[in-house]
Protein backbone atom coordinates (compact mmCIF):
# COMPACT_ATOMS: atom_id res chain seq x y z
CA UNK A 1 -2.52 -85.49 -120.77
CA UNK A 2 -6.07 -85.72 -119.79
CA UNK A 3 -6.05 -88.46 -117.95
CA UNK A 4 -3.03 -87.63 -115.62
CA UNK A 5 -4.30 -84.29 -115.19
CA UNK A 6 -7.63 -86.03 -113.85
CA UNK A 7 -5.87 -88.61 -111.52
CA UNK A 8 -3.82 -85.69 -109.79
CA UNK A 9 -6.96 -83.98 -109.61
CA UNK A 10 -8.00 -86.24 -107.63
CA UNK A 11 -4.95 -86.58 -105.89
CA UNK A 12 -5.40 -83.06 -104.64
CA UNK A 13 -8.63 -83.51 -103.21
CA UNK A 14 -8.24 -86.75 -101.24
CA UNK A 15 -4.64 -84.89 -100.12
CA UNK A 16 -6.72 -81.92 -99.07
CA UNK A 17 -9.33 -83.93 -97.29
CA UNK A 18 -7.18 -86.74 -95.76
CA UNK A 19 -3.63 -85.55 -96.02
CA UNK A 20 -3.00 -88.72 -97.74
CA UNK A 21 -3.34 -89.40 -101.49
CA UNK A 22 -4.60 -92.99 -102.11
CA UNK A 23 -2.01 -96.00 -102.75
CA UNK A 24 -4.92 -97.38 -105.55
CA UNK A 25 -4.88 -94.31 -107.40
CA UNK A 26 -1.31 -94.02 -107.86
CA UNK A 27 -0.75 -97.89 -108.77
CA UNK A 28 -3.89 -97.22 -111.10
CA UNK A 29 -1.52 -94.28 -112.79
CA UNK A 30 1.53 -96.12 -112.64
CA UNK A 31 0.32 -99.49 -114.64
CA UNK A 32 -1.59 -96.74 -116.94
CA UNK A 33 2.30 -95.51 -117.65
CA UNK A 34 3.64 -98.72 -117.64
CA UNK A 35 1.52 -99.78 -120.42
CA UNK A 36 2.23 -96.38 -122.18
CA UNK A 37 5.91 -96.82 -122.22
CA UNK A 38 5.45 -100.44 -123.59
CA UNK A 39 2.53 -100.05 -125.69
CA UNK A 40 4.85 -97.00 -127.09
CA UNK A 41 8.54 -97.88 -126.95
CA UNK A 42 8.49 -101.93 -126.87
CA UNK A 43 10.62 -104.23 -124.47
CA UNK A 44 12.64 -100.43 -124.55
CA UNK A 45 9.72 -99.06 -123.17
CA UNK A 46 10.06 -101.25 -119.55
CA UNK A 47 13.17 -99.81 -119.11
CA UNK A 48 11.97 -96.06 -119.49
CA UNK A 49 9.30 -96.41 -117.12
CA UNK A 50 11.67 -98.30 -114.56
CA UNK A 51 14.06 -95.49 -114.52
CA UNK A 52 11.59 -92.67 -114.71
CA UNK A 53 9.05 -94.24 -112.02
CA UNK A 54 12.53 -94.57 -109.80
CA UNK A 55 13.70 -91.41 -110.23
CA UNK A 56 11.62 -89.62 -107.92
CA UNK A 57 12.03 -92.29 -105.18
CA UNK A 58 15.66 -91.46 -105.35
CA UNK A 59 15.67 -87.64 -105.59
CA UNK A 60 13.35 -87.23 -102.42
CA UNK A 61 14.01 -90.26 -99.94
CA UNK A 62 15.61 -87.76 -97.71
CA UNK A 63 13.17 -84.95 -97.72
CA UNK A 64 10.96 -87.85 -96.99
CA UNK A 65 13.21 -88.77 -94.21
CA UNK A 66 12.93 -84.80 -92.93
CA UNK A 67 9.06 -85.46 -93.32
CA UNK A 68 9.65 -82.10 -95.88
CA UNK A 69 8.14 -83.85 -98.24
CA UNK A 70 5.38 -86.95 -97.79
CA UNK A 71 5.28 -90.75 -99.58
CA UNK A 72 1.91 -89.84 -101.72
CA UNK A 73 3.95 -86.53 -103.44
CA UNK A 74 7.25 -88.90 -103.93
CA UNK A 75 4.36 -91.36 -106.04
CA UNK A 76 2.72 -88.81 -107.66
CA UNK A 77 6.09 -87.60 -109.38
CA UNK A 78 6.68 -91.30 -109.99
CA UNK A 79 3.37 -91.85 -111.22
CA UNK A 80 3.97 -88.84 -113.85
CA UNK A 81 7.41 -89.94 -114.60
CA UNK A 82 5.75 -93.51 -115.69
CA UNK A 83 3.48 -91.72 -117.98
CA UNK A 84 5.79 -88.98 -119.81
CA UNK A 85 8.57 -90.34 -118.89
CA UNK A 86 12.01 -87.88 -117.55
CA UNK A 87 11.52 -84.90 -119.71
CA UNK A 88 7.88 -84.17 -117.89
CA UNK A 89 9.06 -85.46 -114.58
CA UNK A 90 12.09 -83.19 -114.69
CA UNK A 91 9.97 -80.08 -115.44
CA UNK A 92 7.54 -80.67 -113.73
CA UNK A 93 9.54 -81.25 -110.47
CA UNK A 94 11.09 -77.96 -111.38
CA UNK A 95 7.87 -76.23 -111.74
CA UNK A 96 6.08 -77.57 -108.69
CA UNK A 97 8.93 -76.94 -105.87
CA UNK A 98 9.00 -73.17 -107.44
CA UNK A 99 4.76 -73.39 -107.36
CA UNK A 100 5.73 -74.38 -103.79
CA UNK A 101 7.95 -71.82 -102.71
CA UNK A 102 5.35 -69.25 -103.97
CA UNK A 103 2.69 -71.20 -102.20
CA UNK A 104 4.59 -71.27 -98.85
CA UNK A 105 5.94 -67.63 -99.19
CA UNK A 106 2.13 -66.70 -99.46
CA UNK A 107 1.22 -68.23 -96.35
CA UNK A 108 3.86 -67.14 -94.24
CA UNK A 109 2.80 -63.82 -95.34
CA UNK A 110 -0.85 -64.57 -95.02
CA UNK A 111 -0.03 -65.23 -91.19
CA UNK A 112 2.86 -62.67 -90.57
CA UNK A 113 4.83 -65.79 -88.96
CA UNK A 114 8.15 -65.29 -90.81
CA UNK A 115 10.78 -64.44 -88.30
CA UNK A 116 9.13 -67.62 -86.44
CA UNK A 117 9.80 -69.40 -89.73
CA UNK A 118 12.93 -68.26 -89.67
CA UNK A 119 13.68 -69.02 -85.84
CA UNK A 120 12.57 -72.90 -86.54
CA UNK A 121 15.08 -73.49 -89.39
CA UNK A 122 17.72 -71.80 -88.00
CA UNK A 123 16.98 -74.56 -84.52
CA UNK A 124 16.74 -77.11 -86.71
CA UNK A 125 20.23 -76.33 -88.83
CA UNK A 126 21.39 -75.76 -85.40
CA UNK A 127 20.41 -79.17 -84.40
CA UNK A 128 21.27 -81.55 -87.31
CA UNK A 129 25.13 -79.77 -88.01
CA UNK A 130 25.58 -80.21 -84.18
CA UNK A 131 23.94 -83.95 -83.65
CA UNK A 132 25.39 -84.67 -87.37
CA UNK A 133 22.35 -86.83 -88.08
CA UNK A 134 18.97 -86.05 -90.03
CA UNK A 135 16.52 -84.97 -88.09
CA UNK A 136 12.65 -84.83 -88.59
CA UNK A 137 11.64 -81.39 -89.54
CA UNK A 138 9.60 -79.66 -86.31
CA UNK A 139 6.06 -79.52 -87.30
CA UNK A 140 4.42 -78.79 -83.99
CA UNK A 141 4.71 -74.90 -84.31
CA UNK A 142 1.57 -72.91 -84.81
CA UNK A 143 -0.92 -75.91 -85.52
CA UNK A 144 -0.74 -76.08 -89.45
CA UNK A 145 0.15 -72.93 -90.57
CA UNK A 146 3.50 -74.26 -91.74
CA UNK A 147 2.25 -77.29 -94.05
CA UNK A 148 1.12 -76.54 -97.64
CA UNK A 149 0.04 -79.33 -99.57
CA UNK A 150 2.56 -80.16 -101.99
CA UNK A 151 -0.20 -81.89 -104.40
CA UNK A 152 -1.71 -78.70 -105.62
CA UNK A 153 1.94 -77.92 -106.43
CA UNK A 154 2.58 -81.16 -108.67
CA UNK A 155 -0.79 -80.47 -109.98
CA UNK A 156 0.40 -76.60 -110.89
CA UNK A 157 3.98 -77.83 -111.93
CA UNK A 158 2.33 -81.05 -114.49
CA UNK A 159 -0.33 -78.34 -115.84
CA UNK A 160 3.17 -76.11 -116.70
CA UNK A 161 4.90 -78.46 -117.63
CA UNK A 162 2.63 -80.23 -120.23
CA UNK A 163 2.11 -76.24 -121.72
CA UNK A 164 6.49 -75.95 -122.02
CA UNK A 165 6.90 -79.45 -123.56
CA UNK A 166 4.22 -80.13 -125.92
């Protein structure tokens, strides 16, 4: 538990400072699950990890598409789903979109912007039921009072998580 809690600590930082989250930490978590599962579970084991490192990829490739949701958050739910494997990932995705919603809810409130909130989604609903394609979410609106970083969320939702399972 330790050690994923320190690699998405550090996650959190180089996502704060960067707004990207390291490709050599997250392969450096995901062979550290991939040798859990099979040091753990056997030949059994490389099928585990498969499906739980996949999992994520699958769920979110279209809030990726939306840019809702960015490539380093997709890995780190990967990278947690290779170490605990689907019960963790599950709750843990759970935990860390409702972490988000509070997170977001506080800064809209924080800068009083929620009819404009409101005003963007409704354009962009507008705009992807009329063009019937997926569209990028705006993000141009009010510099970046609108982005939260998602990381601290996984980080709240593993912590969570980890306390519910085990």
């Amino acid at each position: 538990m330790l050690l994923c809690l320190t690699l998405l600590s550090v996650a959190v930082v180089m996502d704060i400072r960067s707004f990207q989250i390291s490709n050599r930490l997250i392969v450096s978590g995901i062979l550290i699950g991939c040798f859990f599962q099979i040091q753990e579970l056997g030949v059994k084991g490389a099928g585990v990890f498969l499906i739980s490192v996949s999992v994520p990829v699958i769920l979110f490739y279209l809030l990726f598409l939306m840019r809702a949701l960015g490539a380093g958050d997709i890995k780190l739910f990967s990278m947690i789903g290779g170490i605990w494997g689907l019960q963790v990932l599950c709750t843990t995705i759970a935990v860390s979109f409702l972490a988000a919603a509070v997170m977001s809810l506080g800064k809209i409130l924080f800068h009083k912007n929620l009819i404009l909130r409101l005003r963007v989604f409704r354009g962009y609903m507008r705009e992807v039921l009329t063009s019937g394609r997926l569209l990028k979410y705006p993000q141009e609106f009010q510099g970046g009072q609108h982005i939260i970083h998602f990381s601290i969320a996984i980080l709240i939702g593993y912590a969570i998580a980890m306390e519910v399972v085990y």
